[in-house]
PDB file of N, CA and C in Angstrom:
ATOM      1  N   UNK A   1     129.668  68.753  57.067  1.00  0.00           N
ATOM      2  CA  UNK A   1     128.690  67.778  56.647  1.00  0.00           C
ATOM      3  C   UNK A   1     129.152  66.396  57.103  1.00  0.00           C
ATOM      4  N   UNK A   2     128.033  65.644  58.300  1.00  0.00           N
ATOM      5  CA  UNK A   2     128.426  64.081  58.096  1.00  0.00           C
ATOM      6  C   UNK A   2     127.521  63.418  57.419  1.00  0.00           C
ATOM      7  N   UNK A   3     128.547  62.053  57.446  1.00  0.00           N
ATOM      8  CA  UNK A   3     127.526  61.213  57.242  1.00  0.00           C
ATOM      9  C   UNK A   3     127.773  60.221  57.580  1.00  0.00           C
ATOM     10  N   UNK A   4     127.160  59.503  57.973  1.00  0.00           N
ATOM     11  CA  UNK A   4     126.654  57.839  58.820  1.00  0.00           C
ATOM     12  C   UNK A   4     127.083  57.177  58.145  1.00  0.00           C
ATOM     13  N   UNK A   5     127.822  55.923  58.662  1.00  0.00           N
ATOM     14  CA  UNK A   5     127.922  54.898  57.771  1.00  0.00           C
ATOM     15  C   UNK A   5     127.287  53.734  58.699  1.00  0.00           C
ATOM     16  N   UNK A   6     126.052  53.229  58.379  1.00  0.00           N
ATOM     17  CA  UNK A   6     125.960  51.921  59.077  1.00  0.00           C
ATOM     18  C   UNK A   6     126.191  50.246  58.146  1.00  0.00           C
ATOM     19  N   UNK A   7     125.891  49.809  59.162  1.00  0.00           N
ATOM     20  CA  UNK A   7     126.387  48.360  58.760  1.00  0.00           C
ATOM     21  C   UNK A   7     125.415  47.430  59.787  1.00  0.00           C
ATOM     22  N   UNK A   8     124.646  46.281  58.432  1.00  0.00           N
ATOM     23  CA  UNK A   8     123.908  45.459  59.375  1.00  0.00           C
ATOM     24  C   UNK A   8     124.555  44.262  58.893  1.00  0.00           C
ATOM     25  N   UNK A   9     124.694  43.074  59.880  1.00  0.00           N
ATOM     26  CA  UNK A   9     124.676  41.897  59.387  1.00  0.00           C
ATOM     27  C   UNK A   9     123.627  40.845  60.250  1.00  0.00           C
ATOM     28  N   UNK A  10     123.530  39.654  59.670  1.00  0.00           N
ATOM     29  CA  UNK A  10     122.807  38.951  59.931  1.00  0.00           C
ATOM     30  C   UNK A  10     123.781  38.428  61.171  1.00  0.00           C
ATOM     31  N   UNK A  11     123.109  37.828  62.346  1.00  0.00           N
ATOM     32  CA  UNK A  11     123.870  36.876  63.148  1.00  0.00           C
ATOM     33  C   UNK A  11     122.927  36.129  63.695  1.00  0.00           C
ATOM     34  N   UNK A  12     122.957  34.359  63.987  1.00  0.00           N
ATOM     35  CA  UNK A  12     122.163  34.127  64.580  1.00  0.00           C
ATOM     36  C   UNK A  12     121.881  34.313  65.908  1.00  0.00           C
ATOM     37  N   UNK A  13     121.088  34.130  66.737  1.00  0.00           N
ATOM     38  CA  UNK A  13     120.522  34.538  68.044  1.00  0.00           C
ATOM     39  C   UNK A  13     121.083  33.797  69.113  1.00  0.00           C
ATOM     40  N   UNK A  14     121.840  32.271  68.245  1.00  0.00           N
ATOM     41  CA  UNK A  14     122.681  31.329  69.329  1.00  0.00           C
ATOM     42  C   UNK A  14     123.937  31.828  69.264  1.00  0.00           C
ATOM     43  N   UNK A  15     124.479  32.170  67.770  1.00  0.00           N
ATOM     44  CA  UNK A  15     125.878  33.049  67.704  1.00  0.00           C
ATOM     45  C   UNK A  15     126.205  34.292  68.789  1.00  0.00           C
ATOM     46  N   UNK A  16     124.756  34.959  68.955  1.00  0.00           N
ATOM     47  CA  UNK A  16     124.748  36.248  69.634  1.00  0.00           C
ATOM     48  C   UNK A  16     125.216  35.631  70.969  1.00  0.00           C
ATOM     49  N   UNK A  17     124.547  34.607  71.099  1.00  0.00           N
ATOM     50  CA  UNK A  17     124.841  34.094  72.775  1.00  0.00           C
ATOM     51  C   UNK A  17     125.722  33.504  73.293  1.00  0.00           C
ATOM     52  N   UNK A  18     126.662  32.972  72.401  1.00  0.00           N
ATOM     53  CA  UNK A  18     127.948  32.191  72.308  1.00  0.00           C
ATOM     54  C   UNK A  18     128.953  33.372  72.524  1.00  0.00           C
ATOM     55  N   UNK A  19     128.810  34.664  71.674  1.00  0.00           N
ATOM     56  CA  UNK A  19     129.399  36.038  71.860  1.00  0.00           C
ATOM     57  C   UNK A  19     129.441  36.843  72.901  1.00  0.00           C
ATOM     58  N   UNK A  20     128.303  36.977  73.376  1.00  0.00           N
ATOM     59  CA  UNK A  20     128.332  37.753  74.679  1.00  0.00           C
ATOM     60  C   UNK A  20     128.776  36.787  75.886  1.00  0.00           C
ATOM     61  N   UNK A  21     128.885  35.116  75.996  1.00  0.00           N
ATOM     62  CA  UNK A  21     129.277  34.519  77.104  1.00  0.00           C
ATOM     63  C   UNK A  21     130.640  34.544  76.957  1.00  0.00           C
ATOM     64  N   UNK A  22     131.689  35.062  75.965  1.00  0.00           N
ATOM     65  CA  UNK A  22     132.790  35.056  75.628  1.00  0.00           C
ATOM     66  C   UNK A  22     133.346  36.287  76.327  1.00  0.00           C
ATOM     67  N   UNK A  23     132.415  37.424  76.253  1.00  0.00           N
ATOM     68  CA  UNK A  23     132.852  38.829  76.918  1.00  0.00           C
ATOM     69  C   UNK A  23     133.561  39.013  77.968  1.00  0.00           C
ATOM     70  N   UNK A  24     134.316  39.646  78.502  1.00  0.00           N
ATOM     71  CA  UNK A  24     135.227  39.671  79.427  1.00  0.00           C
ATOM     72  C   UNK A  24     133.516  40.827  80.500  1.00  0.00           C
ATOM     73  N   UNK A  25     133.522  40.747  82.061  1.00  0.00           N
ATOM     74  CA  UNK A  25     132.800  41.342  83.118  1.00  0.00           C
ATOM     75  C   UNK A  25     132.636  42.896  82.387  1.00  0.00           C
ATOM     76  N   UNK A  26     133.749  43.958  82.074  1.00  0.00           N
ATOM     77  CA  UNK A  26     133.223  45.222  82.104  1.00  0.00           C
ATOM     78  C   UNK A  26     132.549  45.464  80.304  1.00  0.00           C
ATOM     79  N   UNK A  27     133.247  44.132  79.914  1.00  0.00           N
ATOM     80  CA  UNK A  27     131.929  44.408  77.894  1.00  0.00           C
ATOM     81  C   UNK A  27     130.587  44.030  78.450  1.00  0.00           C
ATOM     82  N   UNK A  28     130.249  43.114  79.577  1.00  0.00           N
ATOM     83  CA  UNK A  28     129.509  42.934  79.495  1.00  0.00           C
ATOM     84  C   UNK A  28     128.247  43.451  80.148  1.00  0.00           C
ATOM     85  N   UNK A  29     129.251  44.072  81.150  1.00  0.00           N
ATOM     86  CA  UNK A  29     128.522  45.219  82.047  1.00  0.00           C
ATOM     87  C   UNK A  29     128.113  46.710  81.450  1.00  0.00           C
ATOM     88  N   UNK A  30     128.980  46.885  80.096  1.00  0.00           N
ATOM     89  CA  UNK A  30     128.225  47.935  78.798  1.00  0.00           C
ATOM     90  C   UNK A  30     127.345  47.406  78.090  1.00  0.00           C
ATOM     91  N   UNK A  31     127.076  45.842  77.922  1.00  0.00           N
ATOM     92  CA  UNK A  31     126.354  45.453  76.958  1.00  0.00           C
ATOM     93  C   UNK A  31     124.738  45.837  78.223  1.00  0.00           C
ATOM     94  N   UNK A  32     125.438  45.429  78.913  1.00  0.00           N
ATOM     95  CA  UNK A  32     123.682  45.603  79.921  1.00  0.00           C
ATOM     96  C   UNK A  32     123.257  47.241  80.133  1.00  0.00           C
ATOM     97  N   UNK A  33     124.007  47.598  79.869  1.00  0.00           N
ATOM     98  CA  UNK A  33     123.924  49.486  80.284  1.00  0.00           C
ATOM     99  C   UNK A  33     123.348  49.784  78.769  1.00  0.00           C
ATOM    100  N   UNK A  34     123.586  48.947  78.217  1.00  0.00           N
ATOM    101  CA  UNK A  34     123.364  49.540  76.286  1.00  0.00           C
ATOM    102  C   UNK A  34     121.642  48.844  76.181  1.00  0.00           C
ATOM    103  N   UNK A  35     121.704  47.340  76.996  1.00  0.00           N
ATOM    104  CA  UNK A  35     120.023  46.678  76.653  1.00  0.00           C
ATOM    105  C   UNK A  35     119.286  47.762  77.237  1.00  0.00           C
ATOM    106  N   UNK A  36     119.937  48.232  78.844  1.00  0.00           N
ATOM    107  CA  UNK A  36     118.701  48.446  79.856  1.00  0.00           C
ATOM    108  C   UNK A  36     118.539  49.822  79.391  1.00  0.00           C
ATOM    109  N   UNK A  37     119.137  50.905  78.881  1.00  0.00           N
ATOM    110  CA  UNK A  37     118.897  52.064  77.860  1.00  0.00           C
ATOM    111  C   UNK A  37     117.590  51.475  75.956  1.00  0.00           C
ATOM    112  N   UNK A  38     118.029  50.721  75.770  1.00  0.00           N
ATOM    113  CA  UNK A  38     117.287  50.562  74.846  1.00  0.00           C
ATOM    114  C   UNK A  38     115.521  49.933  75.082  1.00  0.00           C
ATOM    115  N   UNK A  39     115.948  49.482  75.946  1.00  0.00           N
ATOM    116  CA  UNK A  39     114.681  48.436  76.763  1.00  0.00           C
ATOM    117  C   UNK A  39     113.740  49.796  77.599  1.00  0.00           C
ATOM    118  N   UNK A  40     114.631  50.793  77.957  1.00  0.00           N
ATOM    119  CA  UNK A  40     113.844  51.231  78.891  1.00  0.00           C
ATOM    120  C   UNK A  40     112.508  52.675  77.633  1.00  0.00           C
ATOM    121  N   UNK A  41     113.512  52.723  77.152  1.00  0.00           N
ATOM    122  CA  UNK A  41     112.927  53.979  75.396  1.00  0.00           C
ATOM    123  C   UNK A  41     112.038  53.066  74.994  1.00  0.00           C
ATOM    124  N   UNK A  42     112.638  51.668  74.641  1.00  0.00           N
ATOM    125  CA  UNK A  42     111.055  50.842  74.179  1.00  0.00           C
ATOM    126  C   UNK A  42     110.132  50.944  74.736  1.00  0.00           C
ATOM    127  N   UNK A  43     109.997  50.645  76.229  1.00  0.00           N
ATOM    128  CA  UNK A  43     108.806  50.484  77.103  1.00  0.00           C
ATOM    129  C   UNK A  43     108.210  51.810  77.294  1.00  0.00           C
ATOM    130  N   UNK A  44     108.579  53.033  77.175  1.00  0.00           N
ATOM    131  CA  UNK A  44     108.128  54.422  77.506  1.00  0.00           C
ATOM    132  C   UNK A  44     107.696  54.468  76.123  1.00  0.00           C
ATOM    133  N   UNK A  45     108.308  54.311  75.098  1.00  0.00           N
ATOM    134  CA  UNK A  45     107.187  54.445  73.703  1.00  0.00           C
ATOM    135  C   UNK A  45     105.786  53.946  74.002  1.00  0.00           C
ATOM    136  N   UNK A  46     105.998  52.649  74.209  1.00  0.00           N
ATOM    137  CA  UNK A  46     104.848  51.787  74.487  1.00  0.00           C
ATOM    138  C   UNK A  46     104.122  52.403  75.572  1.00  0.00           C
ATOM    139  N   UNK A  47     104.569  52.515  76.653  1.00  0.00           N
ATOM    140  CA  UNK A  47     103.371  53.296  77.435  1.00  0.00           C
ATOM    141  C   UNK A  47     102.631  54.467  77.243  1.00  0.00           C
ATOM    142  N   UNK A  48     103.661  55.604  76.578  1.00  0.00           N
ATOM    143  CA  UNK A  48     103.071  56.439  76.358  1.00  0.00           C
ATOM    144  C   UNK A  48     101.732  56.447  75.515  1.00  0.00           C
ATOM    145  N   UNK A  49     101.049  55.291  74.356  1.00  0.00           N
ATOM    146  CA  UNK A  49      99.870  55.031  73.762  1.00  0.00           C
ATOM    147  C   UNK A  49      99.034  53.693  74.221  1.00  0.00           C
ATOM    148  N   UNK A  50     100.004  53.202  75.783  1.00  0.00           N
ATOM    149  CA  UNK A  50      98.979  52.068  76.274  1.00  0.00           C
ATOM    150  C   UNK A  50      97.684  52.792  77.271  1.00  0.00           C
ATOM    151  N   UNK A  51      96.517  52.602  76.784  1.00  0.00           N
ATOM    152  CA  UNK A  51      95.534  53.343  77.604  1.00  0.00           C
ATOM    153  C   UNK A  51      95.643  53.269  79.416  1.00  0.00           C
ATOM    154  N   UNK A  52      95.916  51.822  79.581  1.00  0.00           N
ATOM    155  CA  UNK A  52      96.178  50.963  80.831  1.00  0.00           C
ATOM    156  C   UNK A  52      97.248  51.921  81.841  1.00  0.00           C
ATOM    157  N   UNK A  53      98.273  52.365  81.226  1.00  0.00           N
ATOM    158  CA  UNK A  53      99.362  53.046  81.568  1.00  0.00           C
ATOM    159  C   UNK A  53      98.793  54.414  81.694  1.00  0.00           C
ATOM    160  N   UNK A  54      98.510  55.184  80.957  1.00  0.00           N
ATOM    161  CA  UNK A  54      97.834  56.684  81.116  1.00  0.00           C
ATOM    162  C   UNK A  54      96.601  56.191  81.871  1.00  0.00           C
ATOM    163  N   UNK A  55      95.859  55.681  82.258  1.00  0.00           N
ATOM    164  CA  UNK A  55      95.185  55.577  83.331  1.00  0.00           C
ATOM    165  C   UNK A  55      96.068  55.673  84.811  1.00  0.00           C
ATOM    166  N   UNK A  56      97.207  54.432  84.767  1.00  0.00           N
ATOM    167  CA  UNK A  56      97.730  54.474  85.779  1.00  0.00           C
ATOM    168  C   UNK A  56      98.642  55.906  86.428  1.00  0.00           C
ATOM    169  N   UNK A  57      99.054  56.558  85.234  1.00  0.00           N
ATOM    170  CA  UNK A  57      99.517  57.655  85.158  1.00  0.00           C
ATOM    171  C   UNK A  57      98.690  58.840  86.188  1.00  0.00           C
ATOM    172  N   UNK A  58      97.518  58.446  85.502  1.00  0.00           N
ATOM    173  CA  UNK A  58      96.301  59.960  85.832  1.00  0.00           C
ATOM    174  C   UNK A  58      96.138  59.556  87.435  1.00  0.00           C
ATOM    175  N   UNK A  59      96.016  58.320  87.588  1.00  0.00           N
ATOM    176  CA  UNK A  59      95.666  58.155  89.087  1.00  0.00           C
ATOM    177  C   UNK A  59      96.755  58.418  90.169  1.00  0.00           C
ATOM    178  N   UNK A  60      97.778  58.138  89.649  1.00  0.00           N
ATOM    179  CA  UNK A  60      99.048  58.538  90.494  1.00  0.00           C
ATOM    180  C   UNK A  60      99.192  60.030  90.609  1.00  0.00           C
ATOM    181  N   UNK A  61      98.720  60.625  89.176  1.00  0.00           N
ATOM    182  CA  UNK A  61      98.836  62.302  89.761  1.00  0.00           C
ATOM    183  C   UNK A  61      97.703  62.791  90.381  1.00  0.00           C
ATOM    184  N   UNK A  62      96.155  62.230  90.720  1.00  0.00           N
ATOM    185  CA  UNK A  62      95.060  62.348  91.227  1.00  0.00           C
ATOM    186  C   UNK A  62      95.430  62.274  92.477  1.00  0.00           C
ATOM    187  N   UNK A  63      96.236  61.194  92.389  1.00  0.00           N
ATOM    188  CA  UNK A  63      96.689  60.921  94.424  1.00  0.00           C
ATOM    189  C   UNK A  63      97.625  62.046  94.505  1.00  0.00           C
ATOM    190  N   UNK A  64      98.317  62.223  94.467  1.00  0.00           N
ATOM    191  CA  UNK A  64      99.773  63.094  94.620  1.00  0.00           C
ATOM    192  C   UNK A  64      98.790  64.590  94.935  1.00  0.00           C
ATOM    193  N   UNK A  65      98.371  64.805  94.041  1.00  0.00           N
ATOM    194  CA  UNK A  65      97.568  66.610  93.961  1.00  0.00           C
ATOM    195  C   UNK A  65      96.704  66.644  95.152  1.00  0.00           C
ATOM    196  N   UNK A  66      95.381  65.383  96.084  1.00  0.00           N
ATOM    197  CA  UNK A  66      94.916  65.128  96.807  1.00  0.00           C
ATOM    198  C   UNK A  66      95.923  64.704  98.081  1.00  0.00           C
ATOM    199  N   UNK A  67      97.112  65.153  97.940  1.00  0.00           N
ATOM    200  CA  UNK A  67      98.162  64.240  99.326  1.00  0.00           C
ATOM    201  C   UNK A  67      97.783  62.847  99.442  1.00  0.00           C
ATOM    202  N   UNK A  68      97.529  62.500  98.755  1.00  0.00           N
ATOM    203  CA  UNK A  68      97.561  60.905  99.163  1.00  0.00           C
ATOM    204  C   UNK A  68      98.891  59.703  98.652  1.00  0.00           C
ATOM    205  N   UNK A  69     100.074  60.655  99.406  1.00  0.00           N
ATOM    206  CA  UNK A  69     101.420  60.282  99.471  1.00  0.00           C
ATOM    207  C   UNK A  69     102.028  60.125 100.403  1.00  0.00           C
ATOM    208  N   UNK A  70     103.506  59.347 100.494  1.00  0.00           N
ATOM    209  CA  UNK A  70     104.120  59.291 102.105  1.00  0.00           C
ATOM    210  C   UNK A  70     105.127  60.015 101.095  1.00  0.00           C
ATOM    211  N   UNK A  71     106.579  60.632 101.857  1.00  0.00           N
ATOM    212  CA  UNK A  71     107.851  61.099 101.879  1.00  0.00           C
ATOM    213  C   UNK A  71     108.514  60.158 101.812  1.00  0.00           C
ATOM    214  N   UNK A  72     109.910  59.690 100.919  1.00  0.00           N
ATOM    215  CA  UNK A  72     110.676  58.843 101.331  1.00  0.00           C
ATOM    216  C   UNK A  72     110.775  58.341 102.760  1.00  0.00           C
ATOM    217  N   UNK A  73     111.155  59.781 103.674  1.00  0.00           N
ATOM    218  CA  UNK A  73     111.538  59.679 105.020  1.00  0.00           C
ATOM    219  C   UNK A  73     110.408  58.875 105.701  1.00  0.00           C
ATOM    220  N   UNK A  74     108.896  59.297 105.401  1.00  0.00           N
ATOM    221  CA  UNK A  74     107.276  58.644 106.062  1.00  0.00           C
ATOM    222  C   UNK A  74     108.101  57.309 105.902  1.00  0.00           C
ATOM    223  N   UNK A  75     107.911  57.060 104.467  1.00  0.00           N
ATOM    224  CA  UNK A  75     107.884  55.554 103.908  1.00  0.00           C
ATOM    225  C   UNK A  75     109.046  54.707 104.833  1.00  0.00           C
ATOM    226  N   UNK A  76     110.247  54.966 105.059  1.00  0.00           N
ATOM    227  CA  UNK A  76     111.134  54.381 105.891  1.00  0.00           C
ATOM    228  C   UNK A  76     110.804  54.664 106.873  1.00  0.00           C
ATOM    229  N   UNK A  77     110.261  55.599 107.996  1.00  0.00           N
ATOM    230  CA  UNK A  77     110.243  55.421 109.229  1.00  0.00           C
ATOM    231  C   UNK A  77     109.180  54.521 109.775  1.00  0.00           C
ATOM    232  N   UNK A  78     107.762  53.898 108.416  1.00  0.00           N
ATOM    233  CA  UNK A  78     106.637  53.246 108.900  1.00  0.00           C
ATOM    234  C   UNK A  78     107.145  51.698 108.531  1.00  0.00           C
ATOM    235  N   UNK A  79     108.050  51.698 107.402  1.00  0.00           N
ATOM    236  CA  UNK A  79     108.504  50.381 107.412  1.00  0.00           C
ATOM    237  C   UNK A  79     109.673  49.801 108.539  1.00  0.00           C
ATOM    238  N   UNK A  80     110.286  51.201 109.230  1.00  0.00           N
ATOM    239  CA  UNK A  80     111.061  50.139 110.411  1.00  0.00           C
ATOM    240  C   UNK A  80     109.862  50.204 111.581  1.00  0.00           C
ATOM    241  N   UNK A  81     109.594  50.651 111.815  1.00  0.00           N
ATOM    242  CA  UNK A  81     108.044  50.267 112.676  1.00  0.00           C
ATOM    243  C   UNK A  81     107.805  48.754 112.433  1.00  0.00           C
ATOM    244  N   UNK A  82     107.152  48.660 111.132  1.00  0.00           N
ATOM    245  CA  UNK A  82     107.043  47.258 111.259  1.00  0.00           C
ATOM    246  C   UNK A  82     108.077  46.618 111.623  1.00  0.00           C
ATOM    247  N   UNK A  83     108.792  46.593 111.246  1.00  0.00           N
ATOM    248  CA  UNK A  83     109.927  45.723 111.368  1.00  0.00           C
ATOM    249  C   UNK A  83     110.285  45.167 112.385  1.00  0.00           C
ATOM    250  N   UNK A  84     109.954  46.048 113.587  1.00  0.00           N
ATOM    251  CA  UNK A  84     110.288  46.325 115.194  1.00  0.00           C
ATOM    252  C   UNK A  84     109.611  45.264 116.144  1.00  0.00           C
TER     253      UNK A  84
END
């Protein structure tokens, strides 16, 4: 049997920022691996009940099922074309 122990405290939002500019490169390079994980679950909650998004959703698999796709490989060989 566990059990959790959490712990909240208050901090202000300038404290928070005074804290993380204190961090040494690799805390802070977990602190961004820890936002861009939390940030990314937020935004997929949210899309999953934004109508805007399941539209965009349906049309991307409308194209895909109709071939109306390039290959990585298409996509790079038409952009060095341009390039040329």
């Amino acid at each position: 049997m566990s059990s959790e122990k959490t712990v909240k405290i208050g901090i202000s939002f300038e404290s928070l920022l005074e804290a993380i500019s204190s961090l040494a490169v690799p805390e802070k390079r977990k602190l961004w691996e820890l936002l861009e994980t939390e940030l990314f679950q937020d935004e997929e909650e949210e899309g999953e009940d934004n109508p805007e998004t399941i539209a965009e959703i349906q049309a991307a698999r409308t194209d895909y099922q109709a071939g109306n796709y390039l290959t990585l490989d298409q996509y790079l060989a038409q952009r060095e074309r341009k390039s040329s």
